[in-house]
Protein backbone atom coordinates (compact mmCIF):
# COMPACT_ATOMS: atom_id res chain seq x y z
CA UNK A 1 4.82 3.48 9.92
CA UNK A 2 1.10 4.45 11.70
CA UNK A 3 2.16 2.06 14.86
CA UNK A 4 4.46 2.95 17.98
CA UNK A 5 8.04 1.87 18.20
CA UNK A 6 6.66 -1.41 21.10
CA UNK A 7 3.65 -2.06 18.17
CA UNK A 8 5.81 -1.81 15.17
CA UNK A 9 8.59 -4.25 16.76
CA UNK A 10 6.18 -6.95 17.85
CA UNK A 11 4.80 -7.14 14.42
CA UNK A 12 8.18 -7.37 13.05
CA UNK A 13 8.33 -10.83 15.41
CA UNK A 14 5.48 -11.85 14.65
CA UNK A 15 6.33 -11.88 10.95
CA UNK A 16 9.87 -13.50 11.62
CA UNK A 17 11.48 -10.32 10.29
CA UNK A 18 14.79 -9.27 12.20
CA UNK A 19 14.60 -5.54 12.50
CA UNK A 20 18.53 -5.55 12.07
CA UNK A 21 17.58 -6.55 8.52
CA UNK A 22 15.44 -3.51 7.91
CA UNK A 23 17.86 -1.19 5.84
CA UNK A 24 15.00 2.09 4.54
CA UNK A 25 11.27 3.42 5.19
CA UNK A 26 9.83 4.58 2.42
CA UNK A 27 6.72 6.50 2.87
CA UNK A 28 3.64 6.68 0.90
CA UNK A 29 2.33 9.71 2.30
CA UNK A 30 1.82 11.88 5.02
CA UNK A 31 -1.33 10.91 6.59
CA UNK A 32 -0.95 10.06 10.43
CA UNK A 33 -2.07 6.53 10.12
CA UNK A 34 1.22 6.47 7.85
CA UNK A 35 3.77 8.37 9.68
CA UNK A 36 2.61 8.52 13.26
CA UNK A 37 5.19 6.66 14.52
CA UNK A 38 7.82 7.40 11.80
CA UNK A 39 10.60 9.69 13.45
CA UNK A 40 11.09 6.92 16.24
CA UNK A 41 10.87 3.82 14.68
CA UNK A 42 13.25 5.39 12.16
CA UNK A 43 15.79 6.17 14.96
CA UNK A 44 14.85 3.16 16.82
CA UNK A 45 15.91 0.88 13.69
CA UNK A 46 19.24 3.87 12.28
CA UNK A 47 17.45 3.63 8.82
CA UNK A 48 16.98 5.94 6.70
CA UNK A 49 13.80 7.46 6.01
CA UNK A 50 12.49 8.06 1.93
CA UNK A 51 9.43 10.11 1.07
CA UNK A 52 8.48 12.08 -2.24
CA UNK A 53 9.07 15.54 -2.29
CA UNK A 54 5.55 16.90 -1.43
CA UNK A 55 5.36 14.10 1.03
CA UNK A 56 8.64 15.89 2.81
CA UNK A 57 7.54 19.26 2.18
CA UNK A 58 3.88 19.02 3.53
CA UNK A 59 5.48 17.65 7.04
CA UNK A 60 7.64 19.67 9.67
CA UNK A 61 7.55 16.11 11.49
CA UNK A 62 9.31 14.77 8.58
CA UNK A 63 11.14 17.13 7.12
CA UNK A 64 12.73 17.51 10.68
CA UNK A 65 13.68 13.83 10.71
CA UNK A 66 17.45 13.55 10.89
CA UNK A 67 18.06 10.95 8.11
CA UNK A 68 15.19 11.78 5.49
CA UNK A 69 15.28 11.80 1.27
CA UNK A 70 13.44 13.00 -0.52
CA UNK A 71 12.58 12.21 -4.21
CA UNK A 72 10.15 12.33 -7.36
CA UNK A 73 7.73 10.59 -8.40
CA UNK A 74 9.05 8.52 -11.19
CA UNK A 75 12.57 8.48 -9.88
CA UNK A 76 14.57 5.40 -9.12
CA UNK A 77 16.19 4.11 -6.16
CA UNK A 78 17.94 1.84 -5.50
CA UNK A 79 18.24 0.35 -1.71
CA UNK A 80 19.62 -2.96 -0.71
CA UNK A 81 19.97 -4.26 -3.89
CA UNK A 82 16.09 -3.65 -5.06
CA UNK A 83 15.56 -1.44 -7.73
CA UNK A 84 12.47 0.92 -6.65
CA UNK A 85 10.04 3.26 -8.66
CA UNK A 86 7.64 4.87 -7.28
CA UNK A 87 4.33 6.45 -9.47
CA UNK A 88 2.06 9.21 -8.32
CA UNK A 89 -1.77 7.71 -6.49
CA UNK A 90 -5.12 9.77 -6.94
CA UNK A 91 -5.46 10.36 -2.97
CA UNK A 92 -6.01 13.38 -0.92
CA UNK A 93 -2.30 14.28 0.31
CA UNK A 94 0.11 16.12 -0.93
CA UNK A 95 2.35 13.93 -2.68
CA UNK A 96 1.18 10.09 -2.56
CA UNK A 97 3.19 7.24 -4.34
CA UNK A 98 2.68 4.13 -5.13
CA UNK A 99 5.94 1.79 -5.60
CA UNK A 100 7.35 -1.39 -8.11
CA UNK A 101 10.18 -3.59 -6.24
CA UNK A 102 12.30 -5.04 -8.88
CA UNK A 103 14.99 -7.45 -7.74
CA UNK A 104 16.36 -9.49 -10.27
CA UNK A 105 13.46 -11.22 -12.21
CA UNK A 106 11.34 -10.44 -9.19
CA UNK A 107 8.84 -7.57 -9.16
CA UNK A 108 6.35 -6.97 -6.37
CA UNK A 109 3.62 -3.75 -6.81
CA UNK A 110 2.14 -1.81 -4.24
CA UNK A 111 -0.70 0.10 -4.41
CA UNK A 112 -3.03 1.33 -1.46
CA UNK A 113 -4.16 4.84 -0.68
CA UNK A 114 -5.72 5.54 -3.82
CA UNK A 115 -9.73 6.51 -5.81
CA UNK A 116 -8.54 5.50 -9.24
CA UNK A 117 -5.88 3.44 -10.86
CA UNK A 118 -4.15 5.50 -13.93
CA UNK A 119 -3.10 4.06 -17.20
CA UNK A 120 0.45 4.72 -15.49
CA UNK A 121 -0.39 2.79 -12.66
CA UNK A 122 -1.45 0.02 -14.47
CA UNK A 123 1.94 0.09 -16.29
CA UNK A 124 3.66 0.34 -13.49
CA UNK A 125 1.80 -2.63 -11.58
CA UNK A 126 2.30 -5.44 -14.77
CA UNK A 127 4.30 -8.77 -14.50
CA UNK A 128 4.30 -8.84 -10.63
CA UNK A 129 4.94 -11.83 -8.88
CA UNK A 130 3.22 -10.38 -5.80
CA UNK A 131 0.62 -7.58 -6.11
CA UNK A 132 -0.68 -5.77 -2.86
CA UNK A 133 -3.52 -4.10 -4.10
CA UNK A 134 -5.98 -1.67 -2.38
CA UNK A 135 -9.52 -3.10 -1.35
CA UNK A 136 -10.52 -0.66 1.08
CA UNK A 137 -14.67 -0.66 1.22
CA UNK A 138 -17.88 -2.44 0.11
CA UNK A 139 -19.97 0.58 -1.55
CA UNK A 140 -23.24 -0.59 -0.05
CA UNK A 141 -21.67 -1.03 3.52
CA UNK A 142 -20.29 2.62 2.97
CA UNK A 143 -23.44 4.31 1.83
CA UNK A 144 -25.47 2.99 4.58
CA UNK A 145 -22.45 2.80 6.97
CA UNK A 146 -21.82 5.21 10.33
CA UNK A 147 -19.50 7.93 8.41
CA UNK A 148 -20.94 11.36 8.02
CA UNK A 149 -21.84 12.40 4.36
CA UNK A 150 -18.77 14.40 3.23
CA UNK A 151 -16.43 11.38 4.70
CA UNK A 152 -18.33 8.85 2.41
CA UNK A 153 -18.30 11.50 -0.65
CA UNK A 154 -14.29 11.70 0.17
CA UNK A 155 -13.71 7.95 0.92
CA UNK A 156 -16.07 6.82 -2.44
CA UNK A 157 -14.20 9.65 -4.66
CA UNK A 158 -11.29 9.50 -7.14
CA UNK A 159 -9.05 10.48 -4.71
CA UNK A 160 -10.25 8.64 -1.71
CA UNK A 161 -9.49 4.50 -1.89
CA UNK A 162 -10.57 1.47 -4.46
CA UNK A 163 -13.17 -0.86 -3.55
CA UNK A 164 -13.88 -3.83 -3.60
CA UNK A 165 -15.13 -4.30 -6.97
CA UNK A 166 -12.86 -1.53 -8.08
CA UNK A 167 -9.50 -3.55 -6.94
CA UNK A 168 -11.40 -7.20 -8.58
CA UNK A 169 -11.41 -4.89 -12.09
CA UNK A 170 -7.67 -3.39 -11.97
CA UNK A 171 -7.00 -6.87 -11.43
CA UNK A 172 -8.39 -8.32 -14.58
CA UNK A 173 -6.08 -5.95 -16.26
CA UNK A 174 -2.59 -7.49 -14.32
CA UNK A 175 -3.35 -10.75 -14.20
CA UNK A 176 -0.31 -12.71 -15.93
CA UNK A 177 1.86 -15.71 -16.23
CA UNK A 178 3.90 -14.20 -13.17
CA UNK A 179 1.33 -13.25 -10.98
CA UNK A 180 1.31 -16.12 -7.44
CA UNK A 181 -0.30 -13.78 -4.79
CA UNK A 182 -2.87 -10.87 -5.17
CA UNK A 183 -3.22 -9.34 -1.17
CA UNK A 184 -6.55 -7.06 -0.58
CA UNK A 185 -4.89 -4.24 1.39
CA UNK A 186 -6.08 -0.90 3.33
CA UNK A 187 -9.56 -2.77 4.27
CA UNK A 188 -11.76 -0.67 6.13
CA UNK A 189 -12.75 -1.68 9.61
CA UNK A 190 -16.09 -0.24 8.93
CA UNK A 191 -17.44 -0.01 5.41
CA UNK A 192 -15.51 -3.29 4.10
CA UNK A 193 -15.46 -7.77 5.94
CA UNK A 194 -12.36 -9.34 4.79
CA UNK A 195 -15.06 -12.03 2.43
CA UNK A 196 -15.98 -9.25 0.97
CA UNK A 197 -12.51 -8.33 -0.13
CA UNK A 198 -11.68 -11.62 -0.75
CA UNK A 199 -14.27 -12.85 -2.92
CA UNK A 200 -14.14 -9.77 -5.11
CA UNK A 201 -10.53 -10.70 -5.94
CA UNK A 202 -10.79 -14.80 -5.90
CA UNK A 203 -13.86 -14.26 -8.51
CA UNK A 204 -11.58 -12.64 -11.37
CA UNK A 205 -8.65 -15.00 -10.63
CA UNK A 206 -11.39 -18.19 -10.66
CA UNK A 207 -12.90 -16.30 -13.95
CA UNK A 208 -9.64 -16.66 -15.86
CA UNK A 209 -8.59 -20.11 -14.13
CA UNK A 210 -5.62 -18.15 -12.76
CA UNK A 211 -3.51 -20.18 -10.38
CA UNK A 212 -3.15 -16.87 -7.96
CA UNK A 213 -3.65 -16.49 -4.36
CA UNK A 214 -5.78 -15.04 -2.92
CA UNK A 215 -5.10 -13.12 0.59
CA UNK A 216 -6.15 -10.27 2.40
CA UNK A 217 -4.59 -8.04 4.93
CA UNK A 218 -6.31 -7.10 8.19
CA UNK A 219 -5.35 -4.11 10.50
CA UNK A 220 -5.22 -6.08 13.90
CA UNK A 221 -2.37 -8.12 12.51
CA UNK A 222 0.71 -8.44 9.81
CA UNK A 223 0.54 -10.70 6.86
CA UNK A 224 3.47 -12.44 5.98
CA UNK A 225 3.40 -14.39 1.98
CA UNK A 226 5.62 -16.96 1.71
């Protein structure tokens, strides 16, 4: 929830989702490019508005949010019918999560926002259907990138974001009989090109003869997996 109200709406349309359907936000964490529009799309939509504890308690703008939860890591919920869990991230905030949607047979696992993937994250990211996994920058594009020195030391560290060849080996560990769509998510506009992403992924699922697709998410625009 980075965009404005006008941004996040039109990306809504222009992913055919009804915003009367929307029924909860859940944030990952409190960085601005994550809540900056929170409080008023949240109002704008009457939803309310989930975050982990930390994430609540490390934010007057959203602990002062009218309709906000908060919860632990670890903890259930259960919204609209989908049974959520959410696991702690290695990332510089104060709380960060990522989450398994379980809906039936039907699990989808998110994970963006983080340096490492943990042996719980890994458990918590098996037998997906869908798996949006972070793919955020090429190393050699970052080392000899724009960024100062202490933001490519942050962004390269264990609690900074995956790259690319980082995201292609978590995902030799969850690749399974359930698995139809991998998504490279979080990509940098500057250290990362979406081939880059992409081919780091496509190579592990080619290497095993998985039948998984292969996408990746950009920033200009929503992606929508069918």
């Amino acid at each position: 929830c980075g965009f404005s109200k006008r941004e996040t709406l039109a990306r809504m349309e222009r992913a055919k989702v009804d915003p009367s359907s929307i029924r909860a936000i859940i944030v990952t964490h409190e960085h601005s490019d994550h809540i900056a529009g929170l409080d008023v799309v949240s109002r704008a939509l009457r939803v309310p508005v989930y975050a982990s504890v930390g994430t609540v308690d490390s934010k007057k703008k959203i602990r002062d949010i009218q309709n906000v939860h908060s919860f632990r890591a670890r903890e259930a919920l259960e919204i609209a019918g989908i049974h959520i869990i959410a696991f702690p991230t290695s990332h510089d905030a104060a709380d960060p999560i990522g989450m398994r949607f379980e809906c039936g047979n039907d699990v989808i696992g998110y994970a963006t926002d983080t340096g490492i993937l943990s042996m719980e994250s890994f458990e918590m990211l098996m037998n997906c259907r869908i798996l949006a996994l972070e793919s955020n920058h090429d190393p050699d594009m970052l080392r000899t990138g724009p960024y100062p020195y202490p933001l490519k030391k942050r962004v390269a560290s264990d609690i900074g974001h995956l790259s690319n060849a980082q995201s292609g080996i978590g995902l030799t560990k969850l690749l399974c009989d359930d698995l139809e769509c991998v998504i490279g998510m979080h990509l940098s506009e500057t250290n990362n090109l979406p081939a880059l992403a992409r081919d780091s992924l496509q190579t592990v699922v080619t290497r095993q003869d998985h039948p998984a697709h292969v996408a990746v998410a950009a920033q200009s625009r929503p992606i929508s997996i069918l």
